[in-house]
Structures are given as C-alpha cells and as structure tokens.
N, C-alpha and C. Protein backbone atom coordinates (compact mmCIF):
# COMPACT_ATOMS: atom_id res chain seq x y z
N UNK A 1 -13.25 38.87 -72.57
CA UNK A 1 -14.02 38.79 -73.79
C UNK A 1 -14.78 37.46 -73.81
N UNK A 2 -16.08 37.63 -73.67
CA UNK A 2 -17.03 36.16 -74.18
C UNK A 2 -17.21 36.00 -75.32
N UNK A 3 -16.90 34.55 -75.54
CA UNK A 3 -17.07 33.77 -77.18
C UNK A 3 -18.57 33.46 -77.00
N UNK A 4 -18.77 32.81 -77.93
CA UNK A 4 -19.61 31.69 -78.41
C UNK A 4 -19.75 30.57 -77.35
N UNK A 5 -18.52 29.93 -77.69
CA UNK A 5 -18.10 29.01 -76.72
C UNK A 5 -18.33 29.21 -74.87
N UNK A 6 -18.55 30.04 -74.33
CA UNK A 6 -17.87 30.73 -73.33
C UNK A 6 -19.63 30.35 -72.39
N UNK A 7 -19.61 29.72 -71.33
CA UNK A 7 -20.36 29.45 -70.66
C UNK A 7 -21.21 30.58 -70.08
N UNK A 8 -20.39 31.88 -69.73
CA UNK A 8 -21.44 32.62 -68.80
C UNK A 8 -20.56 34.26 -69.61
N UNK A 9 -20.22 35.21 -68.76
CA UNK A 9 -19.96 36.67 -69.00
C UNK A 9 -18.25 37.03 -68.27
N UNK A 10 -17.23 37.52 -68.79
CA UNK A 10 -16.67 37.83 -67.48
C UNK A 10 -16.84 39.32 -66.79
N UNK A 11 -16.98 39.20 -65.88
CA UNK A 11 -17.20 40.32 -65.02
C UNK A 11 -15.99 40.60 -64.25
N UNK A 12 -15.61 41.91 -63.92
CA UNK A 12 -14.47 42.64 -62.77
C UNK A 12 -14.78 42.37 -61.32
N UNK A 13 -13.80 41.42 -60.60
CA UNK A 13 -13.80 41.10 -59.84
C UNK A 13 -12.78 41.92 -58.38
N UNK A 14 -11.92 42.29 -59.33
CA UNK A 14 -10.62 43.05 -58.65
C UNK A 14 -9.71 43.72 -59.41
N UNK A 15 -8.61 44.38 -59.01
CA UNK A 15 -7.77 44.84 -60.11
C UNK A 15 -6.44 44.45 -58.94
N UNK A 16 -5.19 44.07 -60.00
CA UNK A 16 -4.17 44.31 -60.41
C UNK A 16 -3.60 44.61 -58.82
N UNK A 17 -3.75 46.07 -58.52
CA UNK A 17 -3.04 46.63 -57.26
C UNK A 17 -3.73 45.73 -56.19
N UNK A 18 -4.92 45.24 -55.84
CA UNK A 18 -5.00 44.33 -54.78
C UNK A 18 -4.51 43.21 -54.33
N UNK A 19 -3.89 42.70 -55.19
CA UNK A 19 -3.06 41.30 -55.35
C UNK A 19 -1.62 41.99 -55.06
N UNK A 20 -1.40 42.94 -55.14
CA UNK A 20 0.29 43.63 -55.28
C UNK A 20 0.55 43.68 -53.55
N UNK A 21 0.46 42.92 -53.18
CA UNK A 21 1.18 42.62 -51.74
C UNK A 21 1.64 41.67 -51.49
N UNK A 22 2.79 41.93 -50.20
CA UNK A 22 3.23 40.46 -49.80
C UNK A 22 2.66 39.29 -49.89
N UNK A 23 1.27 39.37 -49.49
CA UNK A 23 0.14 38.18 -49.04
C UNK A 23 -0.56 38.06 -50.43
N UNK A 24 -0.52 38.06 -51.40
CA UNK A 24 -1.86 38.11 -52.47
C UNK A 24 -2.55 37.26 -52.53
N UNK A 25 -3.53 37.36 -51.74
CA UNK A 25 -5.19 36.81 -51.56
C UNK A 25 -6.29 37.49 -51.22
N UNK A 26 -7.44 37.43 -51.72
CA UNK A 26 -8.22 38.47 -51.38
C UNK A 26 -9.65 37.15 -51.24
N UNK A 27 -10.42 37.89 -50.61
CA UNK A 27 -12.16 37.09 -50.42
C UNK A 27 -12.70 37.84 -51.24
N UNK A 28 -13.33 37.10 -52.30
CA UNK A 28 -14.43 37.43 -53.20
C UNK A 28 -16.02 36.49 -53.17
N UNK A 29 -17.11 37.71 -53.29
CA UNK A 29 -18.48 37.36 -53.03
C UNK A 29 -18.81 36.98 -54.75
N UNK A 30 -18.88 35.80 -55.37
CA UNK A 30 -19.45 36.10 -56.75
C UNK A 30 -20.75 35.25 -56.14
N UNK A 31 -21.70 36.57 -56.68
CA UNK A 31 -23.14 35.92 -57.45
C UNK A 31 -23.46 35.28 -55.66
N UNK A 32 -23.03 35.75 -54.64
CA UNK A 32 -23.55 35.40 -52.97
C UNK A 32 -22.93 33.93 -52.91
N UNK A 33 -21.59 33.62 -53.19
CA UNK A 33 -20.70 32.24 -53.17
C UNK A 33 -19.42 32.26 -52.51
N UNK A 34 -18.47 32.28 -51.87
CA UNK A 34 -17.55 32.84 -51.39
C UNK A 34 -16.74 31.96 -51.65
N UNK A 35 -15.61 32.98 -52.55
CA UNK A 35 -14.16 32.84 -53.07
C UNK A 35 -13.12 33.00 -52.30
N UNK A 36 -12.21 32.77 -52.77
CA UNK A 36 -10.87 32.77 -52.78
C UNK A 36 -9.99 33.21 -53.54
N UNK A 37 -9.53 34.67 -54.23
CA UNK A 37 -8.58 34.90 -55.28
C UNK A 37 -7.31 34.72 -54.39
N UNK A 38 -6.42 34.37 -55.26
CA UNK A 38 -4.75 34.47 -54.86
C UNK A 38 -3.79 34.11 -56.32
N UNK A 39 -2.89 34.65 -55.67
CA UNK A 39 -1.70 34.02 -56.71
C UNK A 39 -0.79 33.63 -56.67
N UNK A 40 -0.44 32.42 -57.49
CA UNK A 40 0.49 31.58 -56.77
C UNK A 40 1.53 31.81 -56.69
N UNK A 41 2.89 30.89 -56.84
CA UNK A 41 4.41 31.42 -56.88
C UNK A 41 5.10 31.63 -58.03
N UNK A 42 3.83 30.98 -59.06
CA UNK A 42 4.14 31.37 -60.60
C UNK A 42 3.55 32.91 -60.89
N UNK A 43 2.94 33.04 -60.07
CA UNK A 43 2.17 34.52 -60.31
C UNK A 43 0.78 34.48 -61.14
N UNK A 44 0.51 33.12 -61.35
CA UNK A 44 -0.82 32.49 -62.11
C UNK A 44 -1.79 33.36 -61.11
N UNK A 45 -3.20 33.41 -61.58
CA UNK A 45 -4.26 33.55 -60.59
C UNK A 45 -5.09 32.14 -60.10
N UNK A 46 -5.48 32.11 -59.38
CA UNK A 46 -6.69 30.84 -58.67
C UNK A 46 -7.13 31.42 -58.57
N UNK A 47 -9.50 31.43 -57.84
CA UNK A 47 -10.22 32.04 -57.75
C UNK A 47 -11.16 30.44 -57.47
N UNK A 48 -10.97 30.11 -56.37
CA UNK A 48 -11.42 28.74 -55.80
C UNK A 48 -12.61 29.08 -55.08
N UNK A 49 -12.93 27.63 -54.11
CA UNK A 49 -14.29 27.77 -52.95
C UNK A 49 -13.65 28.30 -51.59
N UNK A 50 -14.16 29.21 -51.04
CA UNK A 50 -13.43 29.36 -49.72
C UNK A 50 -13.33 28.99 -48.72
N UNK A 51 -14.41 27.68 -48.57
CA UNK A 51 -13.92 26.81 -47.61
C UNK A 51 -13.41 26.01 -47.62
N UNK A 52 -12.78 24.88 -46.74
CA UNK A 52 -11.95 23.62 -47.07
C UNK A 52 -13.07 22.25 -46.88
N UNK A 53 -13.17 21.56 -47.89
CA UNK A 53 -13.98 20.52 -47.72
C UNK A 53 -14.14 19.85 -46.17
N UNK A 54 -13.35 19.55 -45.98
CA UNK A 54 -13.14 18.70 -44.35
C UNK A 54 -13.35 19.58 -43.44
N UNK A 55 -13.32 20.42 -43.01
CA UNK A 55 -13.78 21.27 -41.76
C UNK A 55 -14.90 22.55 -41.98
N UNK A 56 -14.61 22.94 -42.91
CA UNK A 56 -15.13 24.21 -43.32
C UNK A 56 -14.34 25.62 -43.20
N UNK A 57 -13.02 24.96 -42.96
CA UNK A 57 -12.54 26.30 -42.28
C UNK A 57 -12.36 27.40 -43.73
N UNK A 58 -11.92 28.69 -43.07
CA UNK A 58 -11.98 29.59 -44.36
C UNK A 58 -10.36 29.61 -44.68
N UNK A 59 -9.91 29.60 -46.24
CA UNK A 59 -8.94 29.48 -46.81
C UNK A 59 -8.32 30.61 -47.01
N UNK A 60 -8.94 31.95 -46.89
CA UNK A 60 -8.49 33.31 -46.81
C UNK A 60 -7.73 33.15 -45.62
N UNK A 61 -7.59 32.40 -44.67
CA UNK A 61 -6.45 32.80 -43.47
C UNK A 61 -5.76 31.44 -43.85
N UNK A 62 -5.45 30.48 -44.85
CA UNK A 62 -4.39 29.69 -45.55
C UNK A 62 -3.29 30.40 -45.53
N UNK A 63 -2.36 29.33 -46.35
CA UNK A 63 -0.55 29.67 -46.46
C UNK A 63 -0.58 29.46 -47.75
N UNK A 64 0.36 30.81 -48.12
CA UNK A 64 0.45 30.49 -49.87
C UNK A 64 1.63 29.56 -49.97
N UNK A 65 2.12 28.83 -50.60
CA UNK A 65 2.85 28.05 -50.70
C UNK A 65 2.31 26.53 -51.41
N UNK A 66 3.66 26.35 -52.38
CA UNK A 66 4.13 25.28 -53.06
C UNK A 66 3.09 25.34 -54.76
N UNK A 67 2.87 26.88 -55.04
CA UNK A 67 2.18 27.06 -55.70
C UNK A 67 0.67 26.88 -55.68
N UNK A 68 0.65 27.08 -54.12
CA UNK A 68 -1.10 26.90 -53.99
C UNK A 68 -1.46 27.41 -52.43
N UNK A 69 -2.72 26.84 -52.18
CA UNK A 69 -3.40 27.54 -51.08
C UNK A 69 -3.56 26.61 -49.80
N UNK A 70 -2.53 26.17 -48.52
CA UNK A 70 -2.80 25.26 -47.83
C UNK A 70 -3.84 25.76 -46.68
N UNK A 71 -4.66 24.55 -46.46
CA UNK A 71 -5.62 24.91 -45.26
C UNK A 71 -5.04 25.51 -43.91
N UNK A 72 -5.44 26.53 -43.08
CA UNK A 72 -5.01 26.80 -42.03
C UNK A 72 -5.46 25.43 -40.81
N UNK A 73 -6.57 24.79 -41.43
CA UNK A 73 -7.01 23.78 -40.04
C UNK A 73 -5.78 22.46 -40.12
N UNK A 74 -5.78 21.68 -41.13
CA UNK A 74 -5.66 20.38 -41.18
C UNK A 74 -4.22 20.29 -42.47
N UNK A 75 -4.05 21.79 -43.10
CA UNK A 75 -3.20 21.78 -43.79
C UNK A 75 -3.88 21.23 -45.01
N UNK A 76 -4.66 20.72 -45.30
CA UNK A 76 -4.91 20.44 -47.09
C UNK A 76 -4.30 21.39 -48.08
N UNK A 77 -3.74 20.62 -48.83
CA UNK A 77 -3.04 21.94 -49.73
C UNK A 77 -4.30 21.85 -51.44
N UNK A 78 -4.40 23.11 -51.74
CA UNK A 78 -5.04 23.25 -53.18
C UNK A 78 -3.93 23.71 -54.19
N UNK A 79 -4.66 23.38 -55.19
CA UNK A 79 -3.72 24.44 -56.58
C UNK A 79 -4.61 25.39 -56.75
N UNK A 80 -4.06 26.01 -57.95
CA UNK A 80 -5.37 26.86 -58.89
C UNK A 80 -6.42 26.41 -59.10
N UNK A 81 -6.43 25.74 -59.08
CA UNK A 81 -7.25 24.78 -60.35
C UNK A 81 -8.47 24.49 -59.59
N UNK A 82 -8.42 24.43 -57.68
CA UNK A 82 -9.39 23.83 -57.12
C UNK A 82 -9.02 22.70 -56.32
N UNK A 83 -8.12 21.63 -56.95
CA UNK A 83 -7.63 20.38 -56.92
C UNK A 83 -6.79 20.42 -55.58
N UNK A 84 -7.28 19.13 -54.86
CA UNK A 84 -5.98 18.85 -53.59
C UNK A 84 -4.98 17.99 -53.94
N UNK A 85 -4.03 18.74 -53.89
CA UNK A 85 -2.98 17.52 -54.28
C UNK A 85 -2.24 17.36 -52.85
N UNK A 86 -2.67 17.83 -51.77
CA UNK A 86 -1.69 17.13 -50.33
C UNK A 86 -2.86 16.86 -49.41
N UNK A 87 -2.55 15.94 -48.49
CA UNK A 87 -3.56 15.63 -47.29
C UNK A 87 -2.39 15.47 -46.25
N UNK A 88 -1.80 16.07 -45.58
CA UNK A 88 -0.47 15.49 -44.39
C UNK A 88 -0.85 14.12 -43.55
N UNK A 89 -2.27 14.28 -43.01
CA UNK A 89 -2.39 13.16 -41.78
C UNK A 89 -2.68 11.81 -42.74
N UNK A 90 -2.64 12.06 -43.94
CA UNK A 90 -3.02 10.50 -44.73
C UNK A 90 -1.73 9.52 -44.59
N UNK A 91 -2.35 8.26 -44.41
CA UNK A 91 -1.07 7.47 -44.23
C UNK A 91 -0.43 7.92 -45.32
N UNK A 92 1.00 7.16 -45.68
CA UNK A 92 2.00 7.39 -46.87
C UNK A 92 1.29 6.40 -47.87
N UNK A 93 1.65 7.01 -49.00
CA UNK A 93 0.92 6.31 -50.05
C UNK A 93 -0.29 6.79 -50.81
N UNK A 94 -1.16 6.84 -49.45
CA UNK A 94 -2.87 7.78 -49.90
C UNK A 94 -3.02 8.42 -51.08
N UNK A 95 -3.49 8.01 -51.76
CA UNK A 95 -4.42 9.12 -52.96
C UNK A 95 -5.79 9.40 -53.30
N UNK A 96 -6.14 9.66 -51.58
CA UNK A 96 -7.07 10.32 -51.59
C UNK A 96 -7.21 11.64 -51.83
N UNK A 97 -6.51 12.21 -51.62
CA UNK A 97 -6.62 13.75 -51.96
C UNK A 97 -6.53 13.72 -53.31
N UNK A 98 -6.93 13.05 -53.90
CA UNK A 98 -6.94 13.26 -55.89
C UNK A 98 -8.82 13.05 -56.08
N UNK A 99 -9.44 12.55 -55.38
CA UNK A 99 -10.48 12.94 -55.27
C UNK A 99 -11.37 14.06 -54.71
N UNK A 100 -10.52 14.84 -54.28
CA UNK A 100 -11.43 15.98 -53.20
C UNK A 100 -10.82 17.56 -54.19
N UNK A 101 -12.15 18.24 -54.57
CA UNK A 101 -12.07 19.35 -55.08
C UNK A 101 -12.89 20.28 -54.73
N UNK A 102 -12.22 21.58 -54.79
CA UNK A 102 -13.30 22.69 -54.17
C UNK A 102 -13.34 23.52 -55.26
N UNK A 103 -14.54 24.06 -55.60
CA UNK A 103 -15.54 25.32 -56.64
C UNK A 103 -14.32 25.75 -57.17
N UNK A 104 -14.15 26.38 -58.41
CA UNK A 104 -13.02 26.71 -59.25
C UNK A 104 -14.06 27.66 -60.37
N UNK A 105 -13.26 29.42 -60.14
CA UNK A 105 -13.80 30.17 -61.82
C UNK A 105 -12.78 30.68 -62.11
N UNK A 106 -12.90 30.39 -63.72
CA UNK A 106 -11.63 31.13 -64.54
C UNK A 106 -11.45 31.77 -64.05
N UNK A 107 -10.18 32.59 -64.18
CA UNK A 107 -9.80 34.02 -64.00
C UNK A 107 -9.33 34.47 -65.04
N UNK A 108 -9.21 35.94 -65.06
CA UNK A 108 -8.17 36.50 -66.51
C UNK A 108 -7.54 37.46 -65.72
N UNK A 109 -6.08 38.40 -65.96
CA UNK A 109 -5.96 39.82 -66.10
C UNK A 109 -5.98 40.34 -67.02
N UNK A 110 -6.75 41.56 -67.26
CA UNK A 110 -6.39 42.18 -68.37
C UNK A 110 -6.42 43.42 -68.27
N UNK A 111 -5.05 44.12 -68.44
CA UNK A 111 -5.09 46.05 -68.14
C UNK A 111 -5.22 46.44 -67.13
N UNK A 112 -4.74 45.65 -65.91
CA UNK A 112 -4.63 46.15 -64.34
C UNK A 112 -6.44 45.68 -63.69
N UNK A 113 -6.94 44.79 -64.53
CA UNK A 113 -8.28 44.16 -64.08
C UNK A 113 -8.49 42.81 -63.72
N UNK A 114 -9.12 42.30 -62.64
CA UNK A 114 -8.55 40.80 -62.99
C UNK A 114 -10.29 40.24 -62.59
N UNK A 115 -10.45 39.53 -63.90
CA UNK A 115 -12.33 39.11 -64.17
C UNK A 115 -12.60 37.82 -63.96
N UNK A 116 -13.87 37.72 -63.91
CA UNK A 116 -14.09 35.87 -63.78
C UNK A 116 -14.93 35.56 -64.40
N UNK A 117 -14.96 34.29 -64.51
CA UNK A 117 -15.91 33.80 -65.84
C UNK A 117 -17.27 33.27 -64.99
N UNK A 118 -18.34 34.41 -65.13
CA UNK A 118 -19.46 34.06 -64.29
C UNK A 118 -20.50 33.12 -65.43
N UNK A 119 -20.35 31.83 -64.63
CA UNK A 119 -21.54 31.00 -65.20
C UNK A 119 -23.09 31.36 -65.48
N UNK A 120 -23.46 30.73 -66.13
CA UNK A 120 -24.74 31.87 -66.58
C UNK A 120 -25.82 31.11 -65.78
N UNK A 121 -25.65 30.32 -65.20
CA UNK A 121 -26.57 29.37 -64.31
C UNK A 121 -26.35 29.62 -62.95
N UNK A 122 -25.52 30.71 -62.56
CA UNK A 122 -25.06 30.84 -61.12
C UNK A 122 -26.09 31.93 -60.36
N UNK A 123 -26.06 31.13 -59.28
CA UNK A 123 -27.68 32.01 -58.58
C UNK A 123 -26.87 32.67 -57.98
C-alpha cells in the first residue's frame, strides 16, 4: 500500500513459494538494476545490490549466514539493510566496513506476495 509519504509504488516482485527453499535467494531485475532478494535467519526479507562493492562479484552465489548475505569472493558479509558489517582480511580493529554499502529496496510480504518499494525516480 502507498501513502502519501511513500517515495515511489510497490510493485510484485515474487511470491512467498520462491523463497520456500533451503537456499532462499532469488535474482531480481527492478526497473533494469540487479537485485538480490533473500531471507535471513530471522526470516526478515533483504532485497539489496547484487554485486559486491570490491570485486563485483555476484551475491546470488553468496552464503546465507549470520543473518545476512556473505560475498562468495572476499567474504564481505551484508545485512538486510545493504550495510557491511564484516570485512575478514581487515586488520583487527578495522571499521571500515561501516562505511561500505550496497543499493537497498524495501520489501513487504503480503498474502503469499513479496513487493518492493519502486522509487519513482528509478530508470
């Protein structure tokens, strides 16, 4: 449902039974941009950028785990949200990975549908 408030439209992206597997992640094309749906270990949805900042690699062949999406190249781990909260090869200490974020759209389920909040500025 779009408010007032509500930046763009949500549109049906997937439903319900595609996520219902061992693996739940799927590649989504919004608006010619390439996603990332999954869900985490809370069973939340993400719907991120699908590549990984540092290499480019694609995050659809990632590891679900620790409530998020780790890179298959270099291991970067994401949340939902977009946000890296792990870098492995950083010395100890590093908080760099609190600066590095990849593309992030709402998600919703609703009634075995699961939609995204398409920006109204998105080419």
């Amino acid at each position: 449902m779009t408010t007032q408030t509500d930046p763009g439209h949500w549109q049906v992206i997937a439903t319900t039974a595609q996520l219902d597997l061992p693996r739940p992640l799927l590649p989504v094309t919004l608006r010619g941009k390439p996603y990332v749906l999954f869900r985490d270990d809370a069973g939340a949805l993400g719907l991120i950028g699908r590549h990984c900042p540092h290499r480019g690699a694609d995050l659809c062949y990632g590891r679900l785990e620790d409530n998020g999406l780790r890179c298959p190249f270099h291991g970067w781990h994401f949340d939902r949200t977009g946000q890296c909260v792990e870098q492995p090869a950083e010395p100890e200490g590093s908080k760099m990975f609190t600066q590095i974020k990849v593309p992030m759209i709402p998600v919703e389920e609703i009634n075995g549908e699961i939609r995204a909040l398409v920006p109204e500025d998105a080419q």
